[in-house]
Protein backbone atom coordinates (compact mmCIF):
# COMPACT_ATOMS: atom_id res chain seq x y z
CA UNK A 1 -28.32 4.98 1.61
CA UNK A 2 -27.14 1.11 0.98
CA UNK A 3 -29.69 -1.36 0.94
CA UNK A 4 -27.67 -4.80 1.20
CA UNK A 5 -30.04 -8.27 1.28
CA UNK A 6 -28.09 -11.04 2.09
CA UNK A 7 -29.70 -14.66 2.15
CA UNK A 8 -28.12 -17.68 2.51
CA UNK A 9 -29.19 -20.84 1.56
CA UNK A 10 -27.13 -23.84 0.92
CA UNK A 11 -26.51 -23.43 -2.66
CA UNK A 12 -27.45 -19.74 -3.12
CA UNK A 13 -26.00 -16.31 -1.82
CA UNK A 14 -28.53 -13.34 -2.81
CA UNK A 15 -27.19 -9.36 -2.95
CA UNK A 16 -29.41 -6.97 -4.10
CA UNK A 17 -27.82 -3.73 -4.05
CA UNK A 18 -31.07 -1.67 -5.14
CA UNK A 19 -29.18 1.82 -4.37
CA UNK A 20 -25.29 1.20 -4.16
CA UNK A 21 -24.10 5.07 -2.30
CA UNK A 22 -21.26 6.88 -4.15
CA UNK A 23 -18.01 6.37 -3.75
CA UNK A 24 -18.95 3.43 -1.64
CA UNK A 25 -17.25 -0.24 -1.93
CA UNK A 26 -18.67 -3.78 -0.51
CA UNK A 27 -15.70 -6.38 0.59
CA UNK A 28 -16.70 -9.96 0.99
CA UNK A 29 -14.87 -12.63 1.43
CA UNK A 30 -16.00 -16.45 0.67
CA UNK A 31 -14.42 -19.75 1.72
CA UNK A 32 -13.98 -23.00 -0.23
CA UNK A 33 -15.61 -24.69 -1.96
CA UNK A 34 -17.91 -23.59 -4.36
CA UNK A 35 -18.56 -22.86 -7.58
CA UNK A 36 -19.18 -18.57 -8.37
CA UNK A 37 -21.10 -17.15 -10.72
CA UNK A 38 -22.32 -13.32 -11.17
CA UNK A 39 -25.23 -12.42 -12.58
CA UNK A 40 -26.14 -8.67 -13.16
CA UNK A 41 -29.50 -8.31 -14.55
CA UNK A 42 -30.15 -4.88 -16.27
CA UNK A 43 -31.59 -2.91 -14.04
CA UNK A 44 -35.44 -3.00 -13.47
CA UNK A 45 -35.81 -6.53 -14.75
CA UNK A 46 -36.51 -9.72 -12.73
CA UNK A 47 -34.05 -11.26 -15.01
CA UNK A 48 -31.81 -11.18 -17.81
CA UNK A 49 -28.77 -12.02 -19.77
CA UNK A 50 -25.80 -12.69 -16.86
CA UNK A 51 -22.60 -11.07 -16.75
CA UNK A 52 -21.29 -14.04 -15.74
CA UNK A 53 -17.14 -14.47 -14.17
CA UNK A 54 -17.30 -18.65 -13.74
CA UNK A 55 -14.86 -18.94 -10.40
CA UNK A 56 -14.16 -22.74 -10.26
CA UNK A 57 -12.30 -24.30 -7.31
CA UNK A 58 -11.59 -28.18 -6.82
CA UNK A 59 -8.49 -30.17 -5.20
CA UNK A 60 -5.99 -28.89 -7.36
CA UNK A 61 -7.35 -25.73 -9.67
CA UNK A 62 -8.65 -22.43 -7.78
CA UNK A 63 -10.46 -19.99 -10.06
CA UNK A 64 -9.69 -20.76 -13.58
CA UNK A 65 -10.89 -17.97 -14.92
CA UNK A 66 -8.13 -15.88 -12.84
CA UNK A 67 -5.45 -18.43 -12.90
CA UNK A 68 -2.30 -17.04 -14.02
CA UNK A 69 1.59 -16.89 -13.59
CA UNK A 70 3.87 -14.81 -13.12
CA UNK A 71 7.24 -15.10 -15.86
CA UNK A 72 9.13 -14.62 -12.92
CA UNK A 73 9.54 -13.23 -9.26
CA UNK A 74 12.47 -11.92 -7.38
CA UNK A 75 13.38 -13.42 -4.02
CA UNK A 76 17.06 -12.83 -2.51
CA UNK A 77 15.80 -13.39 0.42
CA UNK A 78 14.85 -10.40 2.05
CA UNK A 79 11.96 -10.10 4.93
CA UNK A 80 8.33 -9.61 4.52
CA UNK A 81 8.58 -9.62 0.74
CA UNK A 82 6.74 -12.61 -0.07
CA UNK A 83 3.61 -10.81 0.59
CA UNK A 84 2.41 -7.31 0.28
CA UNK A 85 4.88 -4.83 2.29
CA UNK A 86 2.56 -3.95 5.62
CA UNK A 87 4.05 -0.89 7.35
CA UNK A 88 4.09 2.98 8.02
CA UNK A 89 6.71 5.76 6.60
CA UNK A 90 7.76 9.10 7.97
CA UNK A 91 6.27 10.95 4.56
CA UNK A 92 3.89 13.31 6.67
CA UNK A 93 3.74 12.13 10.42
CA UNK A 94 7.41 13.59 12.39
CA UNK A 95 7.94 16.69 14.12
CA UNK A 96 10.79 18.35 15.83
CA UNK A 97 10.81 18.75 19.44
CA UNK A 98 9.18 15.88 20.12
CA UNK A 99 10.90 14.85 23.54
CA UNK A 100 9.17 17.36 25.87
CA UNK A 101 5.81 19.65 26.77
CA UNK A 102 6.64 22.07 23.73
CA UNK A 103 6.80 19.25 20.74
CA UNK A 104 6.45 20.97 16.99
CA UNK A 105 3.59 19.92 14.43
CA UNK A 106 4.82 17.61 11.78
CA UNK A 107 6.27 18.90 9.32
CA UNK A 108 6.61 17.73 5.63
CA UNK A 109 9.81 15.87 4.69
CA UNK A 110 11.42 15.87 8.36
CA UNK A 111 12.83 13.14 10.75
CA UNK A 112 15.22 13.28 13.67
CA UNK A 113 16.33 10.42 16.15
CA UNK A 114 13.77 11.25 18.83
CA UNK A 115 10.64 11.28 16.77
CA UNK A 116 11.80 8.46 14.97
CA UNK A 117 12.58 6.20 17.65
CA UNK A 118 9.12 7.79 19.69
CA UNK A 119 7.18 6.66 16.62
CA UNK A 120 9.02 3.04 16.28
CA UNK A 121 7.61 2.65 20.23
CA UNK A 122 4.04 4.17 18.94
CA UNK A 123 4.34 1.58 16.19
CA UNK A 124 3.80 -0.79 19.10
CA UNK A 125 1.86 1.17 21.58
CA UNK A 126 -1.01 1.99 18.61
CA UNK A 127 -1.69 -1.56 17.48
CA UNK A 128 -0.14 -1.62 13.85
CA UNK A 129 2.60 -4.55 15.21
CA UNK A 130 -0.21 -6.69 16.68
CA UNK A 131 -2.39 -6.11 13.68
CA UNK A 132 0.25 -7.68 11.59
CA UNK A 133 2.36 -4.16 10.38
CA UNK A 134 5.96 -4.76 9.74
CA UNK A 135 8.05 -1.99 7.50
CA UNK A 136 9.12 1.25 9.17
CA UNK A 137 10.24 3.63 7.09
CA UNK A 138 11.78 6.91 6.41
CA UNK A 139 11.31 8.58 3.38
CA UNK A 140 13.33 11.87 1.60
CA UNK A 141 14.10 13.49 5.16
CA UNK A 142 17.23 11.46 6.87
CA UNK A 143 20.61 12.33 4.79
CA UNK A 144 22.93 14.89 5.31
CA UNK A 145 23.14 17.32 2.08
CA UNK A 146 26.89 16.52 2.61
CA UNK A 147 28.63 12.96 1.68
CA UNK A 148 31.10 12.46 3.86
CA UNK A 149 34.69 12.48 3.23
CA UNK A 150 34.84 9.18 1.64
CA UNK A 151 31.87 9.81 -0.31
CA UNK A 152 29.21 7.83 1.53
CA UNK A 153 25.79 8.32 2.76
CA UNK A 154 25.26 10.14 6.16
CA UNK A 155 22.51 10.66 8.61
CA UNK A 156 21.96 14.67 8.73
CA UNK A 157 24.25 15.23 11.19
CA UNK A 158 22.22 17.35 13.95
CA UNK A 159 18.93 15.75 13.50
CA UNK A 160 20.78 12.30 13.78
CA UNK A 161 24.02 12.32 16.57
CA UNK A 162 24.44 9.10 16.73
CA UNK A 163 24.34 8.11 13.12
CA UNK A 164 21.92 6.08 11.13
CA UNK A 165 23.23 2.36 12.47
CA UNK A 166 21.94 2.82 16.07
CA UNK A 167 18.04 4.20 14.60
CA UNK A 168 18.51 0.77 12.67
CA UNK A 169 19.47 -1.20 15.55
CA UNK A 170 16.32 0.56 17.57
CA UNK A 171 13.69 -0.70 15.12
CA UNK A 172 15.38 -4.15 14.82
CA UNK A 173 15.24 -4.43 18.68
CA UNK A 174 11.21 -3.94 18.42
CA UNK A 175 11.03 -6.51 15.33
CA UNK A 176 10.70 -4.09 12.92
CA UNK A 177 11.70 -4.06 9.00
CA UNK A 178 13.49 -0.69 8.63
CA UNK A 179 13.58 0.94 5.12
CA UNK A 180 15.33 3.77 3.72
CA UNK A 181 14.37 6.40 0.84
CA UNK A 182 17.27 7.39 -1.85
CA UNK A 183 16.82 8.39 -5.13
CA UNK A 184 18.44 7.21 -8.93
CA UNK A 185 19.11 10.97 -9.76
CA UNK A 186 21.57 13.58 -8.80
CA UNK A 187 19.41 14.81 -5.86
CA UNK A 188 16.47 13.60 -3.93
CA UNK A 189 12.88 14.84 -4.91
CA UNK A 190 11.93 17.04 -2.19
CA UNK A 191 15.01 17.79 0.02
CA UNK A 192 17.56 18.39 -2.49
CA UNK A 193 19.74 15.78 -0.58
CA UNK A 194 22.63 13.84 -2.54
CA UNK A 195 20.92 11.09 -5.07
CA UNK A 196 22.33 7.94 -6.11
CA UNK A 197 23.80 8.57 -9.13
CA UNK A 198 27.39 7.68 -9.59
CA UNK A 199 27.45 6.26 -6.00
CA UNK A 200 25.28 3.16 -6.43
CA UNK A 201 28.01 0.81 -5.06
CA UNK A 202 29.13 3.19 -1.84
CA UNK A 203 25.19 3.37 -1.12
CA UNK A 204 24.34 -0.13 -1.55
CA UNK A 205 27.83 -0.98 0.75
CA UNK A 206 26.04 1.63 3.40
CA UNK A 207 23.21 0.75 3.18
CA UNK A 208 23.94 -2.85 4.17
CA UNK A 209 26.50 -2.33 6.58
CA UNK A 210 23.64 0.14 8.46
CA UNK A 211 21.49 -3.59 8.62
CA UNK A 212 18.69 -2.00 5.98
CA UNK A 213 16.00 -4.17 4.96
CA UNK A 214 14.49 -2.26 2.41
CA UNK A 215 15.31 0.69 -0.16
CA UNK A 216 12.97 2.71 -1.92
CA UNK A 217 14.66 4.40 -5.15
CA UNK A 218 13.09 7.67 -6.85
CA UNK A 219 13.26 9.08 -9.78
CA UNK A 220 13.85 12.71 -9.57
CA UNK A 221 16.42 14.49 -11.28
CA UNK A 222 17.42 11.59 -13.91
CA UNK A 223 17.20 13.41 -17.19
CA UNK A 224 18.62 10.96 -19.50
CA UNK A 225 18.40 8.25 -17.42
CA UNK A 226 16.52 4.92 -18.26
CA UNK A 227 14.68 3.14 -15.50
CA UNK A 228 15.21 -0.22 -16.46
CA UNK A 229 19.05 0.27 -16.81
CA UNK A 230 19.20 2.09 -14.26
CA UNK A 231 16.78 -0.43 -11.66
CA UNK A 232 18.80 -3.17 -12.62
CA UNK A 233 22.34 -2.16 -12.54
CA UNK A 234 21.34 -1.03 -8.45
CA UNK A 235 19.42 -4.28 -8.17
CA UNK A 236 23.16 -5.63 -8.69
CA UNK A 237 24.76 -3.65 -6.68
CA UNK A 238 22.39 -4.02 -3.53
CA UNK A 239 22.68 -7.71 -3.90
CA UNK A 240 26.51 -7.29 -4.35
CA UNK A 241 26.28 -5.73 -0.77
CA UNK A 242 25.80 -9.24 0.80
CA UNK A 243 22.81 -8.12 2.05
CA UNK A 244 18.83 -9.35 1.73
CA UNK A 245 17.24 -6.30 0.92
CA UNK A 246 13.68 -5.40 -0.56
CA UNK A 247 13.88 -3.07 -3.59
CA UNK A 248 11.37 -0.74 -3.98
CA UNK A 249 11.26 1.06 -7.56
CA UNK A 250 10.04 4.57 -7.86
CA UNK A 251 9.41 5.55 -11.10
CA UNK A 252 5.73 6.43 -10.94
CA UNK A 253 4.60 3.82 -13.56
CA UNK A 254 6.12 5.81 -16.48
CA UNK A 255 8.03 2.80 -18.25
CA UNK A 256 5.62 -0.11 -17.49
CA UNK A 257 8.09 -1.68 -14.34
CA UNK A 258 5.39 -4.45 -14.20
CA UNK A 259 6.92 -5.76 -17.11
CA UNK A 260 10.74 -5.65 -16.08
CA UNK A 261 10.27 -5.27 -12.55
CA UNK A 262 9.83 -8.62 -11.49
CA UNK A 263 13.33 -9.42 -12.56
CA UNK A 264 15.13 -6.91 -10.38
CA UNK A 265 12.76 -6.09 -7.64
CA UNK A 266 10.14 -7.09 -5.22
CA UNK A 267 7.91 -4.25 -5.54
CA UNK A 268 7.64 -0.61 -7.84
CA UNK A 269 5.70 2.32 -8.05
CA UNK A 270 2.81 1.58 -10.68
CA UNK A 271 0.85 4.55 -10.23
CA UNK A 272 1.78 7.78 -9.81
CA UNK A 273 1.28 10.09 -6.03
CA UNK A 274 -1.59 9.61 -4.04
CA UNK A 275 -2.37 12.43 -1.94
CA UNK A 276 -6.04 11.88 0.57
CA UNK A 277 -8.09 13.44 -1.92
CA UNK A 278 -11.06 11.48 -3.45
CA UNK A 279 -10.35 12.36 -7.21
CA UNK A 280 -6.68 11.20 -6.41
CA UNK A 281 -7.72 8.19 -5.39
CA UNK A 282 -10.03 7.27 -8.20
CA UNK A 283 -7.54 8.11 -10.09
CA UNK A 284 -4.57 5.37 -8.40
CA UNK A 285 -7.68 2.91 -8.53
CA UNK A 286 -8.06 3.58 -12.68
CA UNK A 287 -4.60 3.77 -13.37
CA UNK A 288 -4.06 0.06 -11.69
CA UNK A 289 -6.93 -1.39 -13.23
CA UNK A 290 -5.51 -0.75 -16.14
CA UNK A 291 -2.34 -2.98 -15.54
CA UNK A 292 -2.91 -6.50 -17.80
CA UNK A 293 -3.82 -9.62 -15.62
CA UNK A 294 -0.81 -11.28 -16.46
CA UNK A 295 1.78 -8.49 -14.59
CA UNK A 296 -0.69 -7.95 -12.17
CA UNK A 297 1.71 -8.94 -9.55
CA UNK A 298 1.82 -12.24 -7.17
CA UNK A 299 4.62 -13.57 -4.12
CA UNK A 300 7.59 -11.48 -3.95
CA UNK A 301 6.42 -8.53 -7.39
CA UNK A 302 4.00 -6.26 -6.36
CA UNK A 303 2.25 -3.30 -8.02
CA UNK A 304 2.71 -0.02 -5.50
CA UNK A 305 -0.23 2.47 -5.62
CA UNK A 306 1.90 4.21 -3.38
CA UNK A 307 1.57 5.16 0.53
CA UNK A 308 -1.88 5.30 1.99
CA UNK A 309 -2.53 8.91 3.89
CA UNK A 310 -6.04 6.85 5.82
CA UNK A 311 -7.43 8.86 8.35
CA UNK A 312 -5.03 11.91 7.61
CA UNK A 313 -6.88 15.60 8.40
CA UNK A 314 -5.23 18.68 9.54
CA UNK A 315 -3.05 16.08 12.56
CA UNK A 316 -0.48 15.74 9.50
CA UNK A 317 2.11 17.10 7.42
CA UNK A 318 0.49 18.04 3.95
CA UNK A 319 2.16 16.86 0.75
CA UNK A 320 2.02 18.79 -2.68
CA UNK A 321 -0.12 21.49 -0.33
CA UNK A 322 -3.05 18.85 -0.53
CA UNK A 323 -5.06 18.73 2.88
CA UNK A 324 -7.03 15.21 2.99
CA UNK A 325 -10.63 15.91 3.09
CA UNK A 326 -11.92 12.35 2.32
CA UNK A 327 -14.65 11.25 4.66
CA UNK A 328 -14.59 7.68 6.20
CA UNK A 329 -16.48 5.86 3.46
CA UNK A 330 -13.97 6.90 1.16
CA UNK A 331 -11.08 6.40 3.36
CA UNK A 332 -12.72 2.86 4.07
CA UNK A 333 -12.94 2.75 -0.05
CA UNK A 334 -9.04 3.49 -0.45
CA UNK A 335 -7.85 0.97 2.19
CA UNK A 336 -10.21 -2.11 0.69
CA UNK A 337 -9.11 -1.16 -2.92
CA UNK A 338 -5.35 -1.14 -1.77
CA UNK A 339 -6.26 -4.29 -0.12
CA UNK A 340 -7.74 -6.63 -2.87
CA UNK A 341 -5.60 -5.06 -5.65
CA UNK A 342 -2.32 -6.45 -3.16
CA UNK A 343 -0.54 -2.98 -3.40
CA UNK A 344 2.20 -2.57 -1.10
CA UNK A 345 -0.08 -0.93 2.10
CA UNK A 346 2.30 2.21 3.62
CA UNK A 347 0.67 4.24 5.94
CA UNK A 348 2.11 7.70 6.92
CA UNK A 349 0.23 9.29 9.37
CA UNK A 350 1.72 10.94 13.21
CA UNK A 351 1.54 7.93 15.27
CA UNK A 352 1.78 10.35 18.47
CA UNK A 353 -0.86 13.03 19.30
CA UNK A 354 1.63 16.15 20.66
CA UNK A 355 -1.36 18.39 20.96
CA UNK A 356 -3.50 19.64 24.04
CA UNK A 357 -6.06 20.42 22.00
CA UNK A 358 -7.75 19.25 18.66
CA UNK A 359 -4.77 18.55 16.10
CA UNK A 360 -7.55 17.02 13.69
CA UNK A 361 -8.93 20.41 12.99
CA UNK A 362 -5.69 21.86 13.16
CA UNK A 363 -6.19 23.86 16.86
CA UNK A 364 -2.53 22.71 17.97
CA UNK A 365 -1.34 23.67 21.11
CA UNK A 366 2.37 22.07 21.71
CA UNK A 367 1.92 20.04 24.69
CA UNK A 368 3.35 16.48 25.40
CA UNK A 369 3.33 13.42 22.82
CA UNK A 370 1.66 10.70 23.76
CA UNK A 371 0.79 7.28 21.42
CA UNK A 372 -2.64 7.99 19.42
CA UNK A 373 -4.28 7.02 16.05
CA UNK A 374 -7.77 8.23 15.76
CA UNK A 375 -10.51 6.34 16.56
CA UNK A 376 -11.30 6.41 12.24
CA UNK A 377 -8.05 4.96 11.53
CA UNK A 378 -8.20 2.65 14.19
CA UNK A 379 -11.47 1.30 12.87
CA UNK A 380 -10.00 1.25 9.03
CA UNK A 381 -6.29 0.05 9.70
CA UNK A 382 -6.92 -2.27 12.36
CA UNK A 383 -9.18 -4.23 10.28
CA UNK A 384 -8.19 -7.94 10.59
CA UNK A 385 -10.08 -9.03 7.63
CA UNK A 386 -8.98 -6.42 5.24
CA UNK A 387 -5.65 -6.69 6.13
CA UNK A 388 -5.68 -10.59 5.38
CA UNK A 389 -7.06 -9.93 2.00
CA UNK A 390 -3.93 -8.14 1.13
CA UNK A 391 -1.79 -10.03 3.07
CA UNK A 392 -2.01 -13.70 1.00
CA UNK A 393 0.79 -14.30 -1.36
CA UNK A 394 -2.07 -15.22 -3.96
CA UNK A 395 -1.57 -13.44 -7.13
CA UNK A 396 -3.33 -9.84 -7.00
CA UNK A 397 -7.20 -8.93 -7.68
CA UNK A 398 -8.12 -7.91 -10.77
CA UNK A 399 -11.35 -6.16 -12.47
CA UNK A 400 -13.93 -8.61 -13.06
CA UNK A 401 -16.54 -5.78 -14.36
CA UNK A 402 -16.12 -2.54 -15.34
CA UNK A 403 -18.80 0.26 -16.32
CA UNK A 404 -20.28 2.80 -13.77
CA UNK A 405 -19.50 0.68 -10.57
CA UNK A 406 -16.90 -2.72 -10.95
CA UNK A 407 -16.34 -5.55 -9.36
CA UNK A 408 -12.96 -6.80 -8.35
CA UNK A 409 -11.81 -10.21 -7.42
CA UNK A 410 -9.11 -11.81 -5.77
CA UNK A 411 -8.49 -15.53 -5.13
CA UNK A 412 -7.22 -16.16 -1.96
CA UNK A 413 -5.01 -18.95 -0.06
CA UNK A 414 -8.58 -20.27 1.78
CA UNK A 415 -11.34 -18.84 -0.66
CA UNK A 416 -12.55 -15.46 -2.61
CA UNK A 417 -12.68 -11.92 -2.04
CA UNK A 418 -14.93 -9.63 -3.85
CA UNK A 419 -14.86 -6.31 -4.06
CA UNK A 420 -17.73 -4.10 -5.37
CA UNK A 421 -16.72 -0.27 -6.20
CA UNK A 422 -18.98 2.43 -6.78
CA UNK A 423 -16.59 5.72 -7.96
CA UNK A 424 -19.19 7.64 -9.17
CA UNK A 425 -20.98 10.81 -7.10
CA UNK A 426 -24.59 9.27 -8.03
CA UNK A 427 -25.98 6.03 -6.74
CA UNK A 428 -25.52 3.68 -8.71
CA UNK A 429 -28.47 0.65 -8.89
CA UNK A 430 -27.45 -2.55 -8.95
CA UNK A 431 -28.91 -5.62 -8.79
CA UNK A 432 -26.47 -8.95 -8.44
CA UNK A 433 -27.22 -12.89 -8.05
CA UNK A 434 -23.99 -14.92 -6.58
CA UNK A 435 -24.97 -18.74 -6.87
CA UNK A 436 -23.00 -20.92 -4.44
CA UNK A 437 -23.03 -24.64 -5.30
CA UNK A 438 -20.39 -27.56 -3.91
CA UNK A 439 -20.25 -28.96 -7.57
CA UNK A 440 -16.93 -28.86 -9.30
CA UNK A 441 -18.59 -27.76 -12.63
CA UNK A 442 -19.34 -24.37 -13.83
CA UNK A 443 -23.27 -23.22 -13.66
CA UNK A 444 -24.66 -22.77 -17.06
CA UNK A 445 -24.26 -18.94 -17.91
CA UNK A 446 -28.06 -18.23 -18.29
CA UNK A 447 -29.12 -20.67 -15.58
């Protein structure tokens, strides 16, 4: 049970949290101008010494206790990279059959032109376009395990008929960013399809003449191999292509890419997989926090937590074997965490329900696809306000307070958002004073 008392007086914004539920989070957002202070008494005291975070905003300075810079950011151009990368991915939502009454469950790591170009229309029909959604793309499930005779890239020839261009073309036609998965090893991760390696200028050339916006390079199969060498040198060769194309580095956090990244890339992996299970995700949420202010990531370098799985029961493809079992709050707690900390926000999830009967509990009975998020996701993914906390080109959120629950804080193009996290299983008590003034000066910490 959350108790939440909000008052609000002209100077003053009151939250006493007297029994803050597990795994639960509060998101507010605040416009200019104020000054912010935080004051956490210890608990069962009127008062007390502050943990105070002085926010200060005037005409020219917003938040100088989170003001930072990034050394550098990498902009060649390519779309929807200034911000946060808003989109969905094939990871766990395709099936095969997918054109008539009989339609297969989806299946992990598998794509084909009709469920593909079905789900680019679902994109649409859902509400992820109008709610601001951009990227489409496929992960480890379109190549051939054959390069062709020249020793390019190919679509898997019977799942794709008409070659990789024309799926391109499709998603362009709707206004859609279309990515593609490859990997800086000999093989791909799951598939076992032809990697990168010793190709990197035939697959950047491909890749652009296809009319790819963005690439997303693993790290499987690279014994010997080091990522920033390796990063960079394709970095080169995709902007030798002649082509503006968003980078996406894959290497699971492992060599600190927040540090290089920026340099060669517009966005990397900083954690490593997130599957929909709630230990998972605390566990993407610690290893992020842990990332130093500085290389937290801003316009154009962005820290991945990797693709979001929101809403995801037995209606998906499974992953690793891992079934999500989350319940809403904590699906609600993912998305909002994702959000403030301006990860990179991929959903894969079946945007068509090809079930007559419950696919959530896994009862499927082939039958027709039709368009169809669930009415959870729709309330989580749909959200206007979270998605504009992720989608400012403001430097990312950081951790403000840590201890048995935190609080996060992002500054934002137009004001604040705050995010308080409870990970624990126990309720956590908290009491909190946020004073609001419209000075320019910071409140006295004890005030």
């Amino acid at each position: 049970m959350v108790c939440v008392c909000l008052v609000l007086m002209p100077s003053k914004l009151t939250l006493d949290l007297q029994h803050m539920a597990p795994r639960l989070h509060l998101l507010l957002q605040l416009s200019w101008p104020f000054c912010f202070e935080f004051c956490v008494p210890p608990c069962g005291t009127p008062a007390g010494p502050c943990f105070v975070v002085p926010l200060v905003m005037n005409a020219m300075v917003k938040l100088g206790s989170f003001l930072f810079c990034l050394a550098s950011a990498y902009d060649n151009g390519a779309k929807h990279s200034r911000k946060p990368p808003l989109g969905w991915s094939s990871w766990v939502a395709l099936g095969p059959e997918w054109s008539g009454s009989t339609a297969k469950a989806p299946i992990f790591d598998f794509c084909d032109e009709t469920s593909v170009k079905m789900s680019v229309d679902a994109f649409h029909s859902v509400g992820l376009y109008d709610a601001g959604y951009r990227h489409f793309h496929l992960d480890d499930c379109w190549a051939d395990l054959q390069r062709n005779a020249s020793g390019f890239l190919q679509a898997e020839r019977d799942h794709f008929p008409n070659g990789m261009k024309a799926i391109v073309d499709y998603a362009h036609s709707k206004g859609l960013t279309f990515g593609l998965y490859t990997c800086a090893g000999t093989y791909t991760c799951v598939g076992g399809r032809p990697g990168s390696k010793g190709h990197f200028r035939k697959d950047a050339a491909v890749f652009a003449e296809w009319g790819v916006d963005v690439v997303k390079m693993d790290w499987c199969h690279s014994e010997g191999m080091d990522p920033q060498e390796t990063y960079t040198a394709f970095s080169k060769e995709l902007n030798r292509s002649g082509r503006a194309i968003h980078f996406n580095m894959c290497e699971w956090g492992k060599d600190s890419p927040w540090k290089w990244g920026p340099k060669v890339a517009q966005s990397w992996r900083a954690t490593g997989d997130h599957t929909p299970i709630w230990e998972d995700v605390k566990k993407i949420i610690a290893e992020r926090s842990k990332i130093p202010t500085d290389e937290a990531g801003g316009p154009y370098a962005w820290n991945d937590m990797d693709m979001l799985e929101t809403g995801n029961y037995k209606q998906a493809a499974h992953a690793n074997g891992r079934t999500g079992n989350m319940t809403e709050t904590e699906y609600q707690t993912a998305f909002s965490m994702w959000a403030i900390l301006a990860s990179p926000m991929i959903v894969t999830t079946p945007l068509l329900n090809c079930s007559k009967t419950d696919q959530i509990a896994g009862n499927y009975t082939p039958g027709p696809c039709v368009p169809s998020i669930t009415p959870l996701q729709k309330r989580i993914l749909l959200n206007a306000e979270v998605i504009g906390i992720n989608q400012d080109d403001t430097p990312a959120g950081r951790l403000l307070k840590d201890g048995d629950w935190m609080i996060y804080g992002r500054n934002l193009t137009d004001g604040l958002a705050v995010a308080f996290y409870n990970p624990s299983d126990v309720v956590a008590k908290v009491s909190l004073d946020a004073r609001l003034s419209h000075s320019n000066e910071i409140p006295p910490q004890n005030e």
